[in-house]
N, C-alpha and C. Protein backbone atom coordinates (compact mmCIF):
# COMPACT_ATOMS: atom_id res chain seq x y z
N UNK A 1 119.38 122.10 -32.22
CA UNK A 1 118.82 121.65 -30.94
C UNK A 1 118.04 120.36 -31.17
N UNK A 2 118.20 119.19 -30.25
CA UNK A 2 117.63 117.95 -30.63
C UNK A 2 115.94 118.37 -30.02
N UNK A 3 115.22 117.30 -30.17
CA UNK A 3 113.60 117.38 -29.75
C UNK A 3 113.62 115.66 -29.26
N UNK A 4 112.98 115.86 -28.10
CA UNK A 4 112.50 114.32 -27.24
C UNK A 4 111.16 113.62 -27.46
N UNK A 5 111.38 113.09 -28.36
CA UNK A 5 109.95 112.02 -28.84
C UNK A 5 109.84 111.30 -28.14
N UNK A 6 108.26 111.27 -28.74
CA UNK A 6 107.06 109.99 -27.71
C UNK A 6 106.90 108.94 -28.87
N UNK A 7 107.57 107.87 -28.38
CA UNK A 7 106.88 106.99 -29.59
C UNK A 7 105.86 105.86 -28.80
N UNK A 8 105.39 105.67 -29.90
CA UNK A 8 103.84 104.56 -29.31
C UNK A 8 103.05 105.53 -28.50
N UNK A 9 102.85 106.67 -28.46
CA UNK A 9 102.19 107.71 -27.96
C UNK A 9 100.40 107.28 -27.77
N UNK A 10 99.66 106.61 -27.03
CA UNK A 10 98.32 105.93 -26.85
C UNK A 10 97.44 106.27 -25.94
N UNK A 11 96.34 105.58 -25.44
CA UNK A 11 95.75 105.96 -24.59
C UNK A 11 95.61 105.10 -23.08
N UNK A 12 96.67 104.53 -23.58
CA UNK A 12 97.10 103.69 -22.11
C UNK A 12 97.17 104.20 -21.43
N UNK A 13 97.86 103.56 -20.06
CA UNK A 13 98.24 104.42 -18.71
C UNK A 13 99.54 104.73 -18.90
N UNK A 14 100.61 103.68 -19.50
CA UNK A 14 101.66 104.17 -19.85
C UNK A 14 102.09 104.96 -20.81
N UNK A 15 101.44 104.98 -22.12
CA UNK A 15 101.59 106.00 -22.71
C UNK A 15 101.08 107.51 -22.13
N UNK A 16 99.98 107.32 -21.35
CA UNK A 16 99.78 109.15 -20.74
C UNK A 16 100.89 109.34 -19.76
N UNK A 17 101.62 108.52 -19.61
CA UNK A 17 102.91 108.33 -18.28
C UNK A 17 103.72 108.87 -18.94
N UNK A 18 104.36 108.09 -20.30
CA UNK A 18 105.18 108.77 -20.97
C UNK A 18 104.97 110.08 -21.29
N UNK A 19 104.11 110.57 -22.12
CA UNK A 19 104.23 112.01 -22.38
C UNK A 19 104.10 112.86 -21.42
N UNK A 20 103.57 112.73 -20.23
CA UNK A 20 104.11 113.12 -19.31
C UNK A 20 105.61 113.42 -18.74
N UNK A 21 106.26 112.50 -18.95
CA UNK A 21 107.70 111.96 -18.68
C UNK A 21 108.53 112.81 -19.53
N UNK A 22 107.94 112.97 -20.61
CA UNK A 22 108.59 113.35 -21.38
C UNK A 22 108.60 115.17 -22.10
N UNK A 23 107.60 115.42 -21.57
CA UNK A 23 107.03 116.81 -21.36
C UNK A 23 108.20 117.36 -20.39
N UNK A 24 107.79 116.74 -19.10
CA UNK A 24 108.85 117.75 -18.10
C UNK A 24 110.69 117.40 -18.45
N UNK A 25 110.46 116.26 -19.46
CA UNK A 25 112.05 116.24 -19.60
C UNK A 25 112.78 117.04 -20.85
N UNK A 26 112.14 117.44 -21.67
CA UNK A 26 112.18 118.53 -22.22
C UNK A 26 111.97 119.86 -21.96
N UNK A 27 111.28 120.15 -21.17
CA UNK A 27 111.50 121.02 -20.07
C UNK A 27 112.77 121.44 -19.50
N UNK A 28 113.07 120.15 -18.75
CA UNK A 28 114.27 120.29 -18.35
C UNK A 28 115.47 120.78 -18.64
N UNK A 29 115.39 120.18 -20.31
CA UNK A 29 116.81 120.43 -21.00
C UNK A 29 116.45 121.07 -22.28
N UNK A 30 115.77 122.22 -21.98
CA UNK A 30 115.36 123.10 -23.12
C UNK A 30 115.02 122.86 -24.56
N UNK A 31 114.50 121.28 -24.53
CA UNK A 31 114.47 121.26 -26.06
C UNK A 31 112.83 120.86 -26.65
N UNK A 32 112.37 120.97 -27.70
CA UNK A 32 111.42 121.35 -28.15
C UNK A 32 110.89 119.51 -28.11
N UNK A 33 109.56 119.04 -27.84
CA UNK A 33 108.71 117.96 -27.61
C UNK A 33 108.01 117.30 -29.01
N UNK A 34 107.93 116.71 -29.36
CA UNK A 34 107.63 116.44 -30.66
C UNK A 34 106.71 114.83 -30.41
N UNK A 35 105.72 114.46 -31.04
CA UNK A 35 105.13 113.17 -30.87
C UNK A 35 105.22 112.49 -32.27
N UNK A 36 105.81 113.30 -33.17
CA UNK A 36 106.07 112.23 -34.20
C UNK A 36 107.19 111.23 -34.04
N UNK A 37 107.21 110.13 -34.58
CA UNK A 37 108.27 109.00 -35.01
C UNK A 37 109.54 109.40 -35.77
N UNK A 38 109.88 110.46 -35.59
CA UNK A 38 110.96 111.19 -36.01
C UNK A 38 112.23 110.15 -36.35
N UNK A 39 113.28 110.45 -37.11
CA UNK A 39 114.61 109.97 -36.75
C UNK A 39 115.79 110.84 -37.43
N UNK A 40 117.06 110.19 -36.94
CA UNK A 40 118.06 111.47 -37.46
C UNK A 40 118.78 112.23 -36.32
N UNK A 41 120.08 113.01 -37.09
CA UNK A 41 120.80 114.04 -35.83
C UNK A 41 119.36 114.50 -34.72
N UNK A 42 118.40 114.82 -35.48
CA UNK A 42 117.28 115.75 -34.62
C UNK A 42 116.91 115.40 -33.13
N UNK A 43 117.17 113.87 -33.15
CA UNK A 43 116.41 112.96 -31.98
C UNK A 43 117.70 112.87 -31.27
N UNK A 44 117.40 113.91 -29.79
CA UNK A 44 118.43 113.30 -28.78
C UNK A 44 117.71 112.21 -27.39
N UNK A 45 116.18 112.24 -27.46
CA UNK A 45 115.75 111.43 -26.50
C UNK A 45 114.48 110.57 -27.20
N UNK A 46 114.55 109.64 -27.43
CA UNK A 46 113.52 108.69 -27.19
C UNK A 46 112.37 108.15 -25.92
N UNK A 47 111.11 108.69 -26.09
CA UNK A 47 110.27 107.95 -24.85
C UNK A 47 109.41 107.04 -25.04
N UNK A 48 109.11 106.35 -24.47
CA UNK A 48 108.21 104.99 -25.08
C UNK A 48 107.78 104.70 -23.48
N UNK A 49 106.69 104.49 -23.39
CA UNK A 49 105.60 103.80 -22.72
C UNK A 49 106.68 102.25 -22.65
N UNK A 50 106.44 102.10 -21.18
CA UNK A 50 107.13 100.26 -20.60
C UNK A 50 106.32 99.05 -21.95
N UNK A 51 107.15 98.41 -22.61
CA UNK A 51 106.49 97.17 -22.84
C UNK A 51 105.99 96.36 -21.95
N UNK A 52 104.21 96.00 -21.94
CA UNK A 52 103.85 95.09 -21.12
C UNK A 52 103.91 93.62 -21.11
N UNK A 53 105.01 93.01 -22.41
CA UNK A 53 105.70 92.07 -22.70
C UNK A 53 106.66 92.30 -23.09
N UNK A 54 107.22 91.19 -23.97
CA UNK A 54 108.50 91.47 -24.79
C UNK A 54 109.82 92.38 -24.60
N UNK A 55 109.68 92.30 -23.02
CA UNK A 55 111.22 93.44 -22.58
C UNK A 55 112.23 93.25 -23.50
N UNK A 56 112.49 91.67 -24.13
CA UNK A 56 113.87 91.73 -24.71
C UNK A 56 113.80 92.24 -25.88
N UNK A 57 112.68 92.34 -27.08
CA UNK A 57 112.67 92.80 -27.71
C UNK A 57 112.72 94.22 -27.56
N UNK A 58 112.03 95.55 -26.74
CA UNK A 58 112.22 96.29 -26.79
C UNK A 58 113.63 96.86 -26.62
N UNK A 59 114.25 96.23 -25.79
CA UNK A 59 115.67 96.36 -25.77
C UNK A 59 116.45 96.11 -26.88
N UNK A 60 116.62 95.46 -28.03
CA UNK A 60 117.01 95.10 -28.77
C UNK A 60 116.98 95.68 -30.03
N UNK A 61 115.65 96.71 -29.77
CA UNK A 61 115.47 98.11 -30.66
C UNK A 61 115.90 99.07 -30.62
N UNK A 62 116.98 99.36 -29.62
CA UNK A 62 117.28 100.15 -28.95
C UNK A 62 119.24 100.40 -29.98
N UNK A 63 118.50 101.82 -30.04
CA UNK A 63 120.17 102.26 -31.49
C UNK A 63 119.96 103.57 -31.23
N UNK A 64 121.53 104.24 -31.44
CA UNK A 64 121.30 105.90 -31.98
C UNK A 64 121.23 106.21 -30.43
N UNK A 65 120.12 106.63 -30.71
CA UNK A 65 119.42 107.70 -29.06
C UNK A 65 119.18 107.11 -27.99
N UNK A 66 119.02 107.44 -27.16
CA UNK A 66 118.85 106.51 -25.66
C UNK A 66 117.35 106.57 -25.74
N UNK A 67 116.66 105.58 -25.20
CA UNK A 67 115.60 105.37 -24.99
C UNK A 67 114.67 105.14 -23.37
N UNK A 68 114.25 106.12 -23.37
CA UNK A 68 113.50 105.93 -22.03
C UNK A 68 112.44 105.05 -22.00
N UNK A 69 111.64 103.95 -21.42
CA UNK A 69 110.72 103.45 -20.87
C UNK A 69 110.53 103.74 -19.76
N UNK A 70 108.98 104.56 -19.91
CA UNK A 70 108.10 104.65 -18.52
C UNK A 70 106.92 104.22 -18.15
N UNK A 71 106.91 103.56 -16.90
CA UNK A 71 105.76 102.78 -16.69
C UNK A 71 104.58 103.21 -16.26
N UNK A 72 103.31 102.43 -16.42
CA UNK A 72 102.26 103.61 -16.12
C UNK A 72 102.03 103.81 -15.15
N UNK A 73 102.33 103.10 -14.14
CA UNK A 73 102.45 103.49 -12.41
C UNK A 73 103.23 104.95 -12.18
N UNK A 74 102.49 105.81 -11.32
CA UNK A 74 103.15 106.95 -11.19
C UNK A 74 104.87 106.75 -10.77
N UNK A 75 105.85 107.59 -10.77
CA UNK A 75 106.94 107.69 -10.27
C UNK A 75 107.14 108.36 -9.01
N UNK A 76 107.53 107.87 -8.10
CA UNK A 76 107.39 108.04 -6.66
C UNK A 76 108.36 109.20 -6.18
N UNK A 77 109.74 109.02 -6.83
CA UNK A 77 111.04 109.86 -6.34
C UNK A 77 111.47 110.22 -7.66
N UNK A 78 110.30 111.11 -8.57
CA UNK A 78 111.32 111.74 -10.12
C UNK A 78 112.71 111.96 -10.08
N UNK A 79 113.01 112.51 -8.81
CA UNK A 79 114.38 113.73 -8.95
C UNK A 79 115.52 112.51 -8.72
N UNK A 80 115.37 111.48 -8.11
CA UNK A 80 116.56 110.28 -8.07
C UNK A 80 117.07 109.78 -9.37
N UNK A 81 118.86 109.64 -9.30
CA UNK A 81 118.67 109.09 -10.78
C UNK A 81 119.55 107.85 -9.99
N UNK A 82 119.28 106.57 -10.27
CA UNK A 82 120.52 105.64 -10.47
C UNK A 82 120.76 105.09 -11.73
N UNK A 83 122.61 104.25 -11.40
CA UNK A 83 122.74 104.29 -12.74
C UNK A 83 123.62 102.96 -12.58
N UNK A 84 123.10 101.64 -13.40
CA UNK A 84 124.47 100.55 -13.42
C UNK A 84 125.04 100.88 -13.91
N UNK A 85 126.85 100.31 -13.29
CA UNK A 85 127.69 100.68 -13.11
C UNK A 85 128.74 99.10 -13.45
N UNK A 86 129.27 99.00 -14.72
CA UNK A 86 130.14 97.38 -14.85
C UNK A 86 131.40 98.40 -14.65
N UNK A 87 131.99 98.30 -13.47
CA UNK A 87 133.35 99.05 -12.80
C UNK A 87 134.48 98.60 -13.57
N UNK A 88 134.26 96.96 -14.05
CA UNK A 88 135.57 96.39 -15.06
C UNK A 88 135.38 97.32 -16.50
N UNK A 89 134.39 97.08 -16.89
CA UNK A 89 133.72 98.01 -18.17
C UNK A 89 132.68 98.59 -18.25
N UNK A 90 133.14 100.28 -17.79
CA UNK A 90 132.04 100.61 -17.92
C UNK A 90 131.52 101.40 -19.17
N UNK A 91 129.85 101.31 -19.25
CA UNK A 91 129.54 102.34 -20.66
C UNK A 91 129.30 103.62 -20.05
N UNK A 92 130.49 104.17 -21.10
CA UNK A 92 130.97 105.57 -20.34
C UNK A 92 129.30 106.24 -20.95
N UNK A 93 128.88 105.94 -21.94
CA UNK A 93 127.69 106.92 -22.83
C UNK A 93 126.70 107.01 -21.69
N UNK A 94 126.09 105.57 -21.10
CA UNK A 94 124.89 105.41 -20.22
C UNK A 94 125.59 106.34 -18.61
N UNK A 95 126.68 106.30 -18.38
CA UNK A 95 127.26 106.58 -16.87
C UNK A 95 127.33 108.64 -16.96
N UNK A 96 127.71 108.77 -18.27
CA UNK A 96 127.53 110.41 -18.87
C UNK A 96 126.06 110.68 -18.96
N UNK A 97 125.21 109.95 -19.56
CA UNK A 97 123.79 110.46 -19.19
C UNK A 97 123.44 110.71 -17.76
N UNK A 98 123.57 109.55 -17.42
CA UNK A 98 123.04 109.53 -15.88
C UNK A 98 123.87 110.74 -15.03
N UNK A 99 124.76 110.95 -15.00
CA UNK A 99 125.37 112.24 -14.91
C UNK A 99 124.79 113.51 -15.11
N UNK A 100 123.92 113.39 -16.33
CA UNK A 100 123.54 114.75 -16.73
C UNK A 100 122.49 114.70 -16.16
N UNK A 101 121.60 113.75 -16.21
CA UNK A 101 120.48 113.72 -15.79
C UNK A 101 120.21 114.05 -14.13
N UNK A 102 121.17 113.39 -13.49
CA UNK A 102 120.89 113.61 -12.07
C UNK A 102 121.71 115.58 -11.91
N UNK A 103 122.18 116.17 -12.85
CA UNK A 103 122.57 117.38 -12.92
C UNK A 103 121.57 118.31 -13.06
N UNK A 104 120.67 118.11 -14.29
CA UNK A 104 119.36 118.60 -14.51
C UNK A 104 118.66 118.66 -13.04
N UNK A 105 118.50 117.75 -12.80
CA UNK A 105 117.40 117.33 -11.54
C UNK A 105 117.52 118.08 -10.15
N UNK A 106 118.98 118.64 -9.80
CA UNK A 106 119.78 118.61 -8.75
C UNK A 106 119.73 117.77 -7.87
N UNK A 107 119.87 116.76 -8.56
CA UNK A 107 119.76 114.90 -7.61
C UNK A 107 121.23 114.90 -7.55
N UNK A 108 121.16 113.82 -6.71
CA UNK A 108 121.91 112.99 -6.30
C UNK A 108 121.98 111.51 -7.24
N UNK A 109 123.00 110.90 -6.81
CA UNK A 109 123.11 109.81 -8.41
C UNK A 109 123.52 108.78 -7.57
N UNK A 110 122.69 107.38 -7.45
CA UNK A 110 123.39 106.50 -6.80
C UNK A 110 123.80 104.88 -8.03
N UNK A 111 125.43 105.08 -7.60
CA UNK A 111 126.00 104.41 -8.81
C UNK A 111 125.93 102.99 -8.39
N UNK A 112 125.15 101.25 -8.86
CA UNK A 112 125.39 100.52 -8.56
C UNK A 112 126.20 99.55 -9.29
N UNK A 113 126.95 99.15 -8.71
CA UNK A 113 128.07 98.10 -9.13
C UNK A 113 127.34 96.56 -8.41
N UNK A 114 127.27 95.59 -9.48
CA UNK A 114 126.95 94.24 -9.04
C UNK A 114 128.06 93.44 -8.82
N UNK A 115 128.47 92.35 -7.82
CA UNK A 115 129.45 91.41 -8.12
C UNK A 115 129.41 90.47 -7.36
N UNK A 116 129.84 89.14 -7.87
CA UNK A 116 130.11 87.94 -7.39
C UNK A 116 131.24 87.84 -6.50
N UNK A 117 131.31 86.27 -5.87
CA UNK A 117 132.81 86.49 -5.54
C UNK A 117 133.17 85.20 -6.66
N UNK A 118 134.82 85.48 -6.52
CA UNK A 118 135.67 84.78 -7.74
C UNK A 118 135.02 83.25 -7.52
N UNK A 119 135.88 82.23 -8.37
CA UNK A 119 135.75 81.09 -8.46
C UNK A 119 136.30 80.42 -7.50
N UNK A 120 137.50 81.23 -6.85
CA UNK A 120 137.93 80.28 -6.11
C UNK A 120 137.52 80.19 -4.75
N UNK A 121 136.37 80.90 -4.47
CA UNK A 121 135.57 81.09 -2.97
C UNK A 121 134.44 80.00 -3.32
N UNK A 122 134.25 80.23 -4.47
CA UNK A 122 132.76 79.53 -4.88
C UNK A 122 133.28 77.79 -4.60
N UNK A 123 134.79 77.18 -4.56
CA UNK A 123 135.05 76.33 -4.96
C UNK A 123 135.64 75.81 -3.62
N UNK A 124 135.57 76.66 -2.34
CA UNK A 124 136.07 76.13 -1.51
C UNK A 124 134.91 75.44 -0.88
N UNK A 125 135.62 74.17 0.17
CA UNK A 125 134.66 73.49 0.85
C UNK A 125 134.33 73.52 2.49
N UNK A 126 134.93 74.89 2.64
CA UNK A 126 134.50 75.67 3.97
C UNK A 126 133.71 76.75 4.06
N UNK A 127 133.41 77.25 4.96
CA UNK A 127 132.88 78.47 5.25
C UNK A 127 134.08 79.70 4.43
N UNK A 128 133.32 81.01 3.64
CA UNK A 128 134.19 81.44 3.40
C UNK A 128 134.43 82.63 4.92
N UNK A 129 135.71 82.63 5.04
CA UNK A 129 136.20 83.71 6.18
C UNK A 129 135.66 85.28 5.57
N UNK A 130 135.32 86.00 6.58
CA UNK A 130 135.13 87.37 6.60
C UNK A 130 136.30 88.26 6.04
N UNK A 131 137.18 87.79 6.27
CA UNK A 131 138.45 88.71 6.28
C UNK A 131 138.67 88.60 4.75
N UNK A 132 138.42 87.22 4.19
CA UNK A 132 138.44 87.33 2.53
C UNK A 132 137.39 88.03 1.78
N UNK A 133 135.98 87.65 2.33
CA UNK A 133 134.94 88.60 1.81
C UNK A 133 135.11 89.77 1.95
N UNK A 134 136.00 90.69 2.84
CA UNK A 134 135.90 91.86 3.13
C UNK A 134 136.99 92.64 2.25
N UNK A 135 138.20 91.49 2.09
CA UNK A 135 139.21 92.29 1.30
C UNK A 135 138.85 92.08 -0.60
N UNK A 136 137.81 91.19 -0.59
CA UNK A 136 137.41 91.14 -2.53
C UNK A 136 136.23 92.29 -2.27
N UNK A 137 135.81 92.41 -1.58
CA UNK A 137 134.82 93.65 -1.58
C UNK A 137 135.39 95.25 -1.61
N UNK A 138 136.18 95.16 -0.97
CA UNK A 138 136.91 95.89 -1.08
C UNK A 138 138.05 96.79 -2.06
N UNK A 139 138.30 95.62 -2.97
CA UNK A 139 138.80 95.53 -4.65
C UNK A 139 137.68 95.91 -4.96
N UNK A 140 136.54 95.67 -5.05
CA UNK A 140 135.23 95.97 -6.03
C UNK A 140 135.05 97.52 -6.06
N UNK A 141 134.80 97.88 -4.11
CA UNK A 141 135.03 99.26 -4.11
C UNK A 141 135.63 100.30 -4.76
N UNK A 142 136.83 100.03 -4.83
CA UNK A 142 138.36 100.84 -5.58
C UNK A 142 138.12 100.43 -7.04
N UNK A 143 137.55 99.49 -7.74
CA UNK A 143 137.03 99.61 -8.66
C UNK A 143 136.46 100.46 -9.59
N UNK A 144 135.31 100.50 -8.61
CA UNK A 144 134.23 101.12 -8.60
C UNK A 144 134.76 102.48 -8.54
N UNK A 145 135.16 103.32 -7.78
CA UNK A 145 135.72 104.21 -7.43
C UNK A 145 136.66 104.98 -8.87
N UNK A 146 137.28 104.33 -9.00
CA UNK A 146 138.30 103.99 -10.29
C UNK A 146 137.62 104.78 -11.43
N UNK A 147 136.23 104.02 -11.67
CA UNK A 147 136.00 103.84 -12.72
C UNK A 147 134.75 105.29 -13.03
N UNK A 148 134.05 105.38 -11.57
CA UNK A 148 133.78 107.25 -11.23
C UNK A 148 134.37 108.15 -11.39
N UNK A 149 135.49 108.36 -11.17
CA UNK A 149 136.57 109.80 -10.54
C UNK A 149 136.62 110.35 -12.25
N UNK A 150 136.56 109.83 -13.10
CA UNK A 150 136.65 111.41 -14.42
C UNK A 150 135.41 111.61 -14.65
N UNK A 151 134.38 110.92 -13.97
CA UNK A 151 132.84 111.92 -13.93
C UNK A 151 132.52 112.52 -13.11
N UNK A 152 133.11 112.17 -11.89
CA UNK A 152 132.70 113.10 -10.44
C UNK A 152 133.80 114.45 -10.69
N UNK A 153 134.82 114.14 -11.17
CA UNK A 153 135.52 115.73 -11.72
C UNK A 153 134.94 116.55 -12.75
N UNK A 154 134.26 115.78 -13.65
CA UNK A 154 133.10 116.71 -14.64
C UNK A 154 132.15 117.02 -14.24
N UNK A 155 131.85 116.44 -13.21
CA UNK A 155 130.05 116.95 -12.69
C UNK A 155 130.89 117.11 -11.29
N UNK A 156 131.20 118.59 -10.95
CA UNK A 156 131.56 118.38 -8.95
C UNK A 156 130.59 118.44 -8.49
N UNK A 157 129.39 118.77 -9.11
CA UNK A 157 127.87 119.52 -8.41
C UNK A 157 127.02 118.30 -8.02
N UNK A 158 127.44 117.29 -8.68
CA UNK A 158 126.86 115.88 -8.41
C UNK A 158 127.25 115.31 -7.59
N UNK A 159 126.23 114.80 -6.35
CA UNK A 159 126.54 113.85 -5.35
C UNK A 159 126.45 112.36 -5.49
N UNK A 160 127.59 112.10 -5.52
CA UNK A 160 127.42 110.55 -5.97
C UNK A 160 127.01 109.59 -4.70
N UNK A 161 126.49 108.66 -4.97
CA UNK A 161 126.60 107.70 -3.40
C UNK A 161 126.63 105.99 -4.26
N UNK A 162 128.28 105.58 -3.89
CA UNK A 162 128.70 104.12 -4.68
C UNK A 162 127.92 103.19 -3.89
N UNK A 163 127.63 102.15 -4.76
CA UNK A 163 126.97 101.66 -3.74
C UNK A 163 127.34 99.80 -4.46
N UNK A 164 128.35 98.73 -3.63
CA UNK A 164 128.94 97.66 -3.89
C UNK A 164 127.81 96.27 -3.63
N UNK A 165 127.47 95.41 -4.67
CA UNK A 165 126.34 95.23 -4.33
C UNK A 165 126.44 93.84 -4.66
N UNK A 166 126.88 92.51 -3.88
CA UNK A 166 127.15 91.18 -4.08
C UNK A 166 125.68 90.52 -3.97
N UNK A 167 125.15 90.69 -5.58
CA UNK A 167 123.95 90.05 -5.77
C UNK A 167 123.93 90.20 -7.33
N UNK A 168 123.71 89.47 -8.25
CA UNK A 168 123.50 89.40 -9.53
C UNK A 168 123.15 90.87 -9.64
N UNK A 169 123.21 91.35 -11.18
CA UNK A 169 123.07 92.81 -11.78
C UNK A 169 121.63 92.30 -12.02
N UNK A 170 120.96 92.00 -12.29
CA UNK A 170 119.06 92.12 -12.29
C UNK A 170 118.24 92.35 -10.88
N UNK A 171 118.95 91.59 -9.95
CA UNK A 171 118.54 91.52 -8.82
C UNK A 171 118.86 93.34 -8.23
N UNK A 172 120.25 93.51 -8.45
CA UNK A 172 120.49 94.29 -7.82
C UNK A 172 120.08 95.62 -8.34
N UNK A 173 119.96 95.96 -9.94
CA UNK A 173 119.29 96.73 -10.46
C UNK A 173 117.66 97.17 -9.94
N UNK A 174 116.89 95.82 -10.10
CA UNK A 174 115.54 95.90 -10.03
C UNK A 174 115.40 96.44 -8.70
N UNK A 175 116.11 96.48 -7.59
CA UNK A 175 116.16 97.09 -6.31
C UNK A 175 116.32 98.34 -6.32
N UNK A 176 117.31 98.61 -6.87
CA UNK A 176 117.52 100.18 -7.15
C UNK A 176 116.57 100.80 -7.99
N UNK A 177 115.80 100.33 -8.60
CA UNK A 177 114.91 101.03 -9.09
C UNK A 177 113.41 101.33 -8.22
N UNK A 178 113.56 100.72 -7.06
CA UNK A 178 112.42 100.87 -6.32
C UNK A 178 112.58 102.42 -5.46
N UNK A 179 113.60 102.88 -5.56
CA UNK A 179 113.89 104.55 -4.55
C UNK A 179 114.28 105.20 -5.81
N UNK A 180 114.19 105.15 -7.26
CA UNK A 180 115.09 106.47 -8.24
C UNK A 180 113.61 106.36 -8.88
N UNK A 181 113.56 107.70 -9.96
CA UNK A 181 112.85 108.16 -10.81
C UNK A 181 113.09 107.76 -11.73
N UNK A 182 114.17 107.32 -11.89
CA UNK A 182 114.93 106.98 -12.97
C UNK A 182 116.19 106.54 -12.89
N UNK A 183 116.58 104.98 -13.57
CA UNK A 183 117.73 104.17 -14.13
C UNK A 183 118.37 104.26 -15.12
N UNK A 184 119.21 104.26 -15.21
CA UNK A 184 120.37 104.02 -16.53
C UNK A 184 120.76 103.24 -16.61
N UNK A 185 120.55 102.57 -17.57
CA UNK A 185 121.39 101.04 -17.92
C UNK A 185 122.32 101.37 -19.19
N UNK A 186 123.38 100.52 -19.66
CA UNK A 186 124.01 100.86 -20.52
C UNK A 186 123.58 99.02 -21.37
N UNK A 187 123.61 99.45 -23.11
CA UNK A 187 123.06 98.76 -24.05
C UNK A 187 123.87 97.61 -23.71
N UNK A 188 125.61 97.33 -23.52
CA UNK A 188 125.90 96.50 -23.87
C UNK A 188 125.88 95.43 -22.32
N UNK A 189 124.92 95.58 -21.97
CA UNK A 189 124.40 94.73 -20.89
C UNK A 189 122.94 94.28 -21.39
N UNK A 190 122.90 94.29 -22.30
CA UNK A 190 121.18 93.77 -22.91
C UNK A 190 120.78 92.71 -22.45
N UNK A 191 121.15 91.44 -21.72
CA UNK A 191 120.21 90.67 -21.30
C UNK A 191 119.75 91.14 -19.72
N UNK A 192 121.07 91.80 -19.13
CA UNK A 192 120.83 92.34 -18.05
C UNK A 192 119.73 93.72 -18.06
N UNK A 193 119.44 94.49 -19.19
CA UNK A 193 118.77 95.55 -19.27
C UNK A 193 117.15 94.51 -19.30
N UNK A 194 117.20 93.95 -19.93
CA UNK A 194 116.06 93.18 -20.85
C UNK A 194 115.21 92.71 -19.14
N UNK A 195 115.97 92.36 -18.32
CA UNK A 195 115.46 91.69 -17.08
C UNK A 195 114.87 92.45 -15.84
N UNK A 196 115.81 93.85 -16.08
CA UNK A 196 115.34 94.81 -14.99
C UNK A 196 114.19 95.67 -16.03
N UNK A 197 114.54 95.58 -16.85
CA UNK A 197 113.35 96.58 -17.56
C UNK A 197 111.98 95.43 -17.75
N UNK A 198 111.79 94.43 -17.46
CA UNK A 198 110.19 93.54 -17.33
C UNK A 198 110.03 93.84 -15.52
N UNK A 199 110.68 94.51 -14.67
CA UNK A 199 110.27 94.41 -12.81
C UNK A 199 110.89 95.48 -12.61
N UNK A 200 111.25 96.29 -13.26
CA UNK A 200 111.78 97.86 -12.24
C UNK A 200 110.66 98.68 -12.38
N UNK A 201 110.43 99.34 -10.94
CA UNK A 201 109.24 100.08 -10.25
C UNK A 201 109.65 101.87 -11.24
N UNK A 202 110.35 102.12 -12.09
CA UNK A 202 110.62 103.18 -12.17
C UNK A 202 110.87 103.38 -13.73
N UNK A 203 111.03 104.66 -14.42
CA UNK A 203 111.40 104.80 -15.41
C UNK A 203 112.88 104.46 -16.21
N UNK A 204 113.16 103.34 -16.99
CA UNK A 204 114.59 103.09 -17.64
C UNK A 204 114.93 103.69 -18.35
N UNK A 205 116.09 104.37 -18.56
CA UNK A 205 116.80 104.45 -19.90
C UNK A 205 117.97 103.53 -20.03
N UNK A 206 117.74 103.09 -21.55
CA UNK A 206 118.93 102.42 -22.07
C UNK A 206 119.61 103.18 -22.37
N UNK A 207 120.93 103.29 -22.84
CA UNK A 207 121.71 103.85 -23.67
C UNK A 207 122.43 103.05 -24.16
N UNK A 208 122.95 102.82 -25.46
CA UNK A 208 123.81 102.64 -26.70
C UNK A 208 125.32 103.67 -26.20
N UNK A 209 125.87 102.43 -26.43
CA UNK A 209 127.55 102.83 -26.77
C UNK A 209 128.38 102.61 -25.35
């Protein structure tokens, strides 16, 4: 059975946030709480208090176990989980947590997908028509969709709500973190993790792989 460490465990606000955080999340998933700096098979959760600088570095430490950052501002909506979502590639590891997590919770999971439009809208010298914005949005959707359906068949108990979101992935992340308890980001988006984790109102996890 793994155990969910507190690392940087202090007398901050965020560190009493974290072990907090991290108390009821072991709770949750029956496994034993530990405040040492542990490492090894043993460690299935990492918690750490928000860096009040250096987001990119903390991200960049980030191996092995998923790592939660929680901030010392209370959490408003614990039981919400959202989770980015790269629909072209997604990290199945971070999109399977968030899965479990909003399972634990009996939440609901709202999946966000960020996107631009192509180059060749960006390059025209008209107004772009509705009817084109509506049919590339629409690809994004089915995407998106696509790239859900062998987790919404592993979790049926989970309510998903997709959600298509034509605004940069920081922007659109750091939003979604203002209604969840908790985010999932996946590692191999690290500059994008690095950006929502210095302005999201809520607790992150990274995940690796």
């Amino acid at each position: 059975m793994g155990r969910v460490v507190v690392a940087g465990d202090d007398d901050s606000a965020a560190g009493r946030a974290a072990v907090a955080w991290a108390e009821r999340e072991a709770r949750l998933r029956g496994l034993t709480l530990s405040s040492d700096d542990v490492a090894g098979r043993d460690v299935e959760l990492l918690v750490r208090p928000s860096p009040a600088a250096d987001a990119g570095g903390a991200v960049s430490a980030v191996s092995g176990s998923p790592v939660v950052f929680v901030p010392g501002a209370p959490v408003r909506l614990p039981d919400r989980v959202a989770v980015g979502v790269d629909a072209r590639d997604p990290a199945q590891a971070a999109i399977g947590f968030a899965f479990e997590a909003a399972r634990l919770r009996g939440a609901g999971l709202h999946a966000v997908h960020a996107w631009t439009l192509p180059a060749e809208a960006a390059d025209t010298p008209f107004a772009l028509p509705e009817e084109d914005r509506a049919r590339w949005e629409d690809q994004e959707v089915q995407v998106l969709s696509d790239a859900l359906r062998p987790w919404r068949a592993r979790y049926p108990d989970v309510e998903v709500r997709p959600d298509v979101l034509s605004f940069p992935p920081p922007h659109a992340l750091t939003h979604a973190s203002t209604t969840a308890g908790l985010l999932v980001l996946g590692l191999r988006t690290g500059r994008t993790a690095s950006a929502v984790l210095g302005a999201a109102r809520c607790a992150v996890a990274v995940v690796a792989g």
